[in-house]
N, C-alpha and C. Protein backbone atom coordinates (compact mmCIF):
# COMPACT_ATOMS: atom_id res chain seq x y z
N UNK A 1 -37.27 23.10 -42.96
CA UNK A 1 -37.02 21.69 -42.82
C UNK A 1 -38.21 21.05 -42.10
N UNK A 2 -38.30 19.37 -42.55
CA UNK A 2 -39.26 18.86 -41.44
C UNK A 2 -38.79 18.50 -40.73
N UNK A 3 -39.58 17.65 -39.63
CA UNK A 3 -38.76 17.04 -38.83
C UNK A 3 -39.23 15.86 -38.94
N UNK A 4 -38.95 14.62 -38.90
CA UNK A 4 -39.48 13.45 -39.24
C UNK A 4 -39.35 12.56 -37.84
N UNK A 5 -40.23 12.39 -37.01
CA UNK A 5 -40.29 11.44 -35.78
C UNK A 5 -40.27 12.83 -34.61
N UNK A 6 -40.99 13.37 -34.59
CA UNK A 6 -41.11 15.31 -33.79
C UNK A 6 -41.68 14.04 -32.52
N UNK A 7 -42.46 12.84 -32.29
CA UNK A 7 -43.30 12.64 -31.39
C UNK A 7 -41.65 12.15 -30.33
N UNK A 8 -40.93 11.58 -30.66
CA UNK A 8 -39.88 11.35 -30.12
C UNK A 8 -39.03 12.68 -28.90
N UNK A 9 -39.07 13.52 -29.98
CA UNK A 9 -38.66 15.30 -29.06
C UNK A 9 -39.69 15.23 -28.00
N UNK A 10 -41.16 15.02 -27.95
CA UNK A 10 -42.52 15.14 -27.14
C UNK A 10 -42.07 14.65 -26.01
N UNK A 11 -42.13 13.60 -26.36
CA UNK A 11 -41.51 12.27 -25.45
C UNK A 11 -40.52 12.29 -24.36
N UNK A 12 -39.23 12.63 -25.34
CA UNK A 12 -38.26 12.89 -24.32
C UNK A 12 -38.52 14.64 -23.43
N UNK A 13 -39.07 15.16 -24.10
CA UNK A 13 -39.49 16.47 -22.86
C UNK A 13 -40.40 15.61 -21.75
N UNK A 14 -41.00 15.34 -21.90
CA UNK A 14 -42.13 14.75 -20.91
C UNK A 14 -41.24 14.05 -19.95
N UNK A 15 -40.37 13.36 -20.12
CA UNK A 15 -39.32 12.48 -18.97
C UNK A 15 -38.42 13.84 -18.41
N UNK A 16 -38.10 14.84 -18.98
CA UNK A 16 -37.31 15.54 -19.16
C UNK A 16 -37.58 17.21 -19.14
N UNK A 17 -38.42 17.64 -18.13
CA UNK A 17 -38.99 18.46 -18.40
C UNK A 17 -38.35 19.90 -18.25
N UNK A 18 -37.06 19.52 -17.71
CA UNK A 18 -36.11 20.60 -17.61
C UNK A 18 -35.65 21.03 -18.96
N UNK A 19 -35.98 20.02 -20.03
CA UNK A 19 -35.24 20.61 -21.59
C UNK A 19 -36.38 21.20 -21.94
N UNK A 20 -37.47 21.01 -21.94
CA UNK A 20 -38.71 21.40 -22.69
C UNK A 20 -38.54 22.59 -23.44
N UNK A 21 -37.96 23.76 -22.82
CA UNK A 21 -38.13 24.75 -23.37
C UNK A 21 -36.70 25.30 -24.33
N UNK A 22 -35.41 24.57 -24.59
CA UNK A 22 -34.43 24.45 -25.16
C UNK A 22 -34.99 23.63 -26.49
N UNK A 23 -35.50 22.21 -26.20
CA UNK A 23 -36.18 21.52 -27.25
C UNK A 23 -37.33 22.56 -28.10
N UNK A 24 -37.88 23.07 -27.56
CA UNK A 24 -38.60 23.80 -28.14
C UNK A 24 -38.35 24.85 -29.23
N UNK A 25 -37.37 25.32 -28.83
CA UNK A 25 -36.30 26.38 -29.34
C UNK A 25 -35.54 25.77 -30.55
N UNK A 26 -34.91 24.30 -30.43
CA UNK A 26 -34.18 24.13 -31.26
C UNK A 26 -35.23 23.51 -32.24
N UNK A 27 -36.72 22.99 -31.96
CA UNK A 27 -37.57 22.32 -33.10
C UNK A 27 -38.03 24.15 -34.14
N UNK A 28 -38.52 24.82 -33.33
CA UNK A 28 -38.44 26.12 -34.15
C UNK A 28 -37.88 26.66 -35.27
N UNK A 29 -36.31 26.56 -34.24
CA UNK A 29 -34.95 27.14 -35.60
C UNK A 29 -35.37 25.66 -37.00
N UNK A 30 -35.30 24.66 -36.51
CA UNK A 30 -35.71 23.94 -37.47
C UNK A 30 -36.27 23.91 -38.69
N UNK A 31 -37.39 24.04 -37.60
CA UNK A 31 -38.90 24.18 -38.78
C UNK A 31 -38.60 24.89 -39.61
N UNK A 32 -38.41 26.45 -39.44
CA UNK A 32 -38.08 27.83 -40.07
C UNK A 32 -36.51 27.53 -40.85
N UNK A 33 -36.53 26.75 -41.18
CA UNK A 33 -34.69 26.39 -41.81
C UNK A 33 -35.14 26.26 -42.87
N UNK A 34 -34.04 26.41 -44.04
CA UNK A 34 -34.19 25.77 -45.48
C UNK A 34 -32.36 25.24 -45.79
N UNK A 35 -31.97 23.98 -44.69
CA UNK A 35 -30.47 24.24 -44.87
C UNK A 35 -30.41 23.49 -46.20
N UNK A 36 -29.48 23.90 -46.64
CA UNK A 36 -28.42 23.19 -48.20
C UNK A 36 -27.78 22.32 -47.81
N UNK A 37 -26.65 22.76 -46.87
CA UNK A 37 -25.40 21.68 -46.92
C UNK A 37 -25.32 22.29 -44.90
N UNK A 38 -24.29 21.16 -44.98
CA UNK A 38 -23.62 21.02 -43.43
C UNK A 38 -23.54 22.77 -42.85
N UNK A 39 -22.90 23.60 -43.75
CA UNK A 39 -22.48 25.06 -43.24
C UNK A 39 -23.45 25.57 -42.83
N UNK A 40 -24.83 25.37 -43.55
CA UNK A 40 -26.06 26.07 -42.98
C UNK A 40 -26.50 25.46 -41.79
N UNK A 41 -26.48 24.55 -41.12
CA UNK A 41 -26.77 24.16 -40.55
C UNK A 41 -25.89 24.66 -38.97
N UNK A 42 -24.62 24.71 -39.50
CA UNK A 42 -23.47 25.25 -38.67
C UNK A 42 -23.82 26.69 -38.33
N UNK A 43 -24.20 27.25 -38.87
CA UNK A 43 -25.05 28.85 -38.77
C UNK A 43 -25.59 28.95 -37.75
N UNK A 44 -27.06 28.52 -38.00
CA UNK A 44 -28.20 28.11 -36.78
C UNK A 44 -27.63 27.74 -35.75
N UNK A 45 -26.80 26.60 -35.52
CA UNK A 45 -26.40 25.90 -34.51
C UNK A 45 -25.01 25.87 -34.37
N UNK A 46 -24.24 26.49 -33.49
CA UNK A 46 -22.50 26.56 -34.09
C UNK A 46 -22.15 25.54 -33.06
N UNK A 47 -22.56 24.25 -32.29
CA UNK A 47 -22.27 23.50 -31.78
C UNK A 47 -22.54 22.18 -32.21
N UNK A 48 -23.07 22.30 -33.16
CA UNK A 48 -23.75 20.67 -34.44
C UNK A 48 -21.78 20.38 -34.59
N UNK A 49 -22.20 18.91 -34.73
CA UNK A 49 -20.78 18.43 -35.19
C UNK A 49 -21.49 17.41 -36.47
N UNK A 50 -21.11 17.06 -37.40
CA UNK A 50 -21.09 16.01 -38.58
C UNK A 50 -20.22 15.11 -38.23
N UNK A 51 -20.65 14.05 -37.89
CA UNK A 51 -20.36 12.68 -37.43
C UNK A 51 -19.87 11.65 -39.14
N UNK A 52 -20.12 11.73 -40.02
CA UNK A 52 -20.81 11.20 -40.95
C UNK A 52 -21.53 10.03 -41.20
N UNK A 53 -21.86 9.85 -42.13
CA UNK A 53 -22.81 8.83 -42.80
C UNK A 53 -24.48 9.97 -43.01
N UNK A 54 -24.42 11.27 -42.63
CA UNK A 54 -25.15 11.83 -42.89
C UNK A 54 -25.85 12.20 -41.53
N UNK A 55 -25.53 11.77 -40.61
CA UNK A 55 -25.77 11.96 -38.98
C UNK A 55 -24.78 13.40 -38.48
N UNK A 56 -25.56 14.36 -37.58
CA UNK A 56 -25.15 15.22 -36.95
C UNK A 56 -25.65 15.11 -35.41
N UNK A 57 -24.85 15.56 -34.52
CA UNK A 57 -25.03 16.07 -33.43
C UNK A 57 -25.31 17.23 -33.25
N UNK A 58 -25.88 17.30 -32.29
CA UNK A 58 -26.46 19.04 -31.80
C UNK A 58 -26.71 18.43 -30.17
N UNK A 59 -26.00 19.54 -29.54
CA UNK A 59 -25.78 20.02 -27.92
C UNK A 59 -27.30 20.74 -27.83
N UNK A 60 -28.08 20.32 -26.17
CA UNK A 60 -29.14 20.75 -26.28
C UNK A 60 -28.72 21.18 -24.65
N UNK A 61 -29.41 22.27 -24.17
CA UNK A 61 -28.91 22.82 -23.21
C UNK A 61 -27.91 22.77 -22.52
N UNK A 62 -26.71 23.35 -23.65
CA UNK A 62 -25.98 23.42 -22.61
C UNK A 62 -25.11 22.08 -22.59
N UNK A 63 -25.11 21.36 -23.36
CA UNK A 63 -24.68 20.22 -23.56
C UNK A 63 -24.85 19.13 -22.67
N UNK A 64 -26.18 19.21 -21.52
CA UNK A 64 -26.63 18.37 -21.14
C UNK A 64 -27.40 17.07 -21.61
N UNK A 65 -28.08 17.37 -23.06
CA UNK A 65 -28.70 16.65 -23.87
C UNK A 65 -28.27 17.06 -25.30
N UNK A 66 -28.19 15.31 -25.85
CA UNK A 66 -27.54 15.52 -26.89
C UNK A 66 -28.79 14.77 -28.18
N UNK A 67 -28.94 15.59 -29.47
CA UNK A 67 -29.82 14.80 -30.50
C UNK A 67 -28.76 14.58 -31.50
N UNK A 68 -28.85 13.29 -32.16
CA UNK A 68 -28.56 13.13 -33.30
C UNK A 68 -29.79 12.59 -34.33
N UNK A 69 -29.38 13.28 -35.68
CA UNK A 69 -30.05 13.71 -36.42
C UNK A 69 -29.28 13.16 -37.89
N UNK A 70 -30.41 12.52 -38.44
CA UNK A 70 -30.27 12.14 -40.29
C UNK A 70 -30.42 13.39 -41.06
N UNK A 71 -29.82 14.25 -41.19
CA UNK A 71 -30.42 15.41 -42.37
C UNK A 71 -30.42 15.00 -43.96
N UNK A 72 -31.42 14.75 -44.77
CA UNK A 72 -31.72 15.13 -45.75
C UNK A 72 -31.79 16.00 -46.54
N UNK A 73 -30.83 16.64 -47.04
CA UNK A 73 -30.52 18.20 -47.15
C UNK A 73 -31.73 18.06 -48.41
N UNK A 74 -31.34 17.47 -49.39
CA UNK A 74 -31.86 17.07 -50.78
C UNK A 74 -33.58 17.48 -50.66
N UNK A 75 -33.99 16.71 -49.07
CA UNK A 75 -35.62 16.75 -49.78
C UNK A 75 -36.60 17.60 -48.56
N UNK A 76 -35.23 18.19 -47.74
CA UNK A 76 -35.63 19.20 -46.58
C UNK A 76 -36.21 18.41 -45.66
N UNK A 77 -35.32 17.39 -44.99
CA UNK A 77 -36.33 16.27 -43.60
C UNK A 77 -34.91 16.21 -42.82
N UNK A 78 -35.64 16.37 -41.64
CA UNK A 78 -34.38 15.83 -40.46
C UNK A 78 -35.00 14.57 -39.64
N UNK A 79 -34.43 14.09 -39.56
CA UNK A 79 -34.59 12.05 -39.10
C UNK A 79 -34.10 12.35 -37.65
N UNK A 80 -35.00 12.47 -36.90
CA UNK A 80 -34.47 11.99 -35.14
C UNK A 80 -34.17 10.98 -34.83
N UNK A 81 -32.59 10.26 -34.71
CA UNK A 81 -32.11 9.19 -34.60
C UNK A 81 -32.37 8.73 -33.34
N UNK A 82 -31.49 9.47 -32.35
CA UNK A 82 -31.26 9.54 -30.99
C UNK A 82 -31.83 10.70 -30.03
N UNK A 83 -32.28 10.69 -28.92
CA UNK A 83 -32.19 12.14 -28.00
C UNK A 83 -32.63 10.95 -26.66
N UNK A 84 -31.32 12.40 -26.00
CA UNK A 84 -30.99 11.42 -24.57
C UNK A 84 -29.89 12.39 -23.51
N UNK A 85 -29.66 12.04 -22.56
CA UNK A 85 -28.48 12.41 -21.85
C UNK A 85 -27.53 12.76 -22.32
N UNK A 86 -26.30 13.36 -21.78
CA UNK A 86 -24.97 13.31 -22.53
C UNK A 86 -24.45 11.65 -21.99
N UNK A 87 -24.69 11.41 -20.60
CA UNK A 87 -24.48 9.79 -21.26
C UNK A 87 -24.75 8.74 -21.42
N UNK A 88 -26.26 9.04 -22.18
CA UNK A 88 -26.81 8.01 -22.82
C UNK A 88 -25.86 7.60 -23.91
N UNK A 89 -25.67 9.23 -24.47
CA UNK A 89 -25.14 9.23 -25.63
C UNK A 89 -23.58 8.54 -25.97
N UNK A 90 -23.14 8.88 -24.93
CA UNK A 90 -21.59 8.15 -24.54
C UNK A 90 -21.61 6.70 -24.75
N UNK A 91 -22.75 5.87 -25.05
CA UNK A 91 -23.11 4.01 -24.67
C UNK A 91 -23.47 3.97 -26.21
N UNK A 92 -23.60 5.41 -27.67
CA UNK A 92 -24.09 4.78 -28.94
C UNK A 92 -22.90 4.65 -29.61
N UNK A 93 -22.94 4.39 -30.80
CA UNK A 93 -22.31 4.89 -31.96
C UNK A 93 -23.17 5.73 -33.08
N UNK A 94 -22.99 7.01 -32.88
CA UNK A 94 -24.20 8.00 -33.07
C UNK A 94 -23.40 7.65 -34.77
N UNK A 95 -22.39 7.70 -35.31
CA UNK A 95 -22.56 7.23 -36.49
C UNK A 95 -23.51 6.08 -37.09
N UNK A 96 -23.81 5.43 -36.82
CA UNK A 96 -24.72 4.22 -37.39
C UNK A 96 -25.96 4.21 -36.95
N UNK A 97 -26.58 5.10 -35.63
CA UNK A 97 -27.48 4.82 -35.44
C UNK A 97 -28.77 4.71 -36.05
């Protein structure tokens, strides 16, 4: 998979330097992915939830930090919507974002 907006992950490590190395971990499994559908994705990550409209969540250490994510299964791109706190995340509607 790609990742589409990776400078965003950069970013929030740099404020955040306690995730750095969780973020790191989860851009990896990424990269090295070829998911199909939602289940593959559930594999890699057994804490992703599908929100819908094509948006997923994924718990990032520990469920201190949370990304949501556009997956493009179709053309292999993941869209970094959101990444933030757990409650940043509590103030979106990670569906629409």
């Amino acid at each position: 998979m790609r990742i589409f907006t990776e400078q965003t992950i950069r970013k929030f490590a740099e404020q955040h330097p306690e995730a750095l190395v969780a973020l790191q971990v989860w851009t990896t499994v990424v990269k090295s992915s070829r998911w199909g559908c939602y289940a593959d994705v559930k594999k890699d990550f057994n804490t992703v939830d599908a929100v819908g409209n094509q948006h997923y969540v994924f718990d990032i250490m520990g469920n201190h930090f949370r990304i949501v994510a556009v997956i493009k299964f179709t053309i292999g791109f993941v869209y970094i919507r959101f990444i933030g706190t757990h409650k940043e995340y509590e103030k979106i509607d990670c569906k629409n974002i």
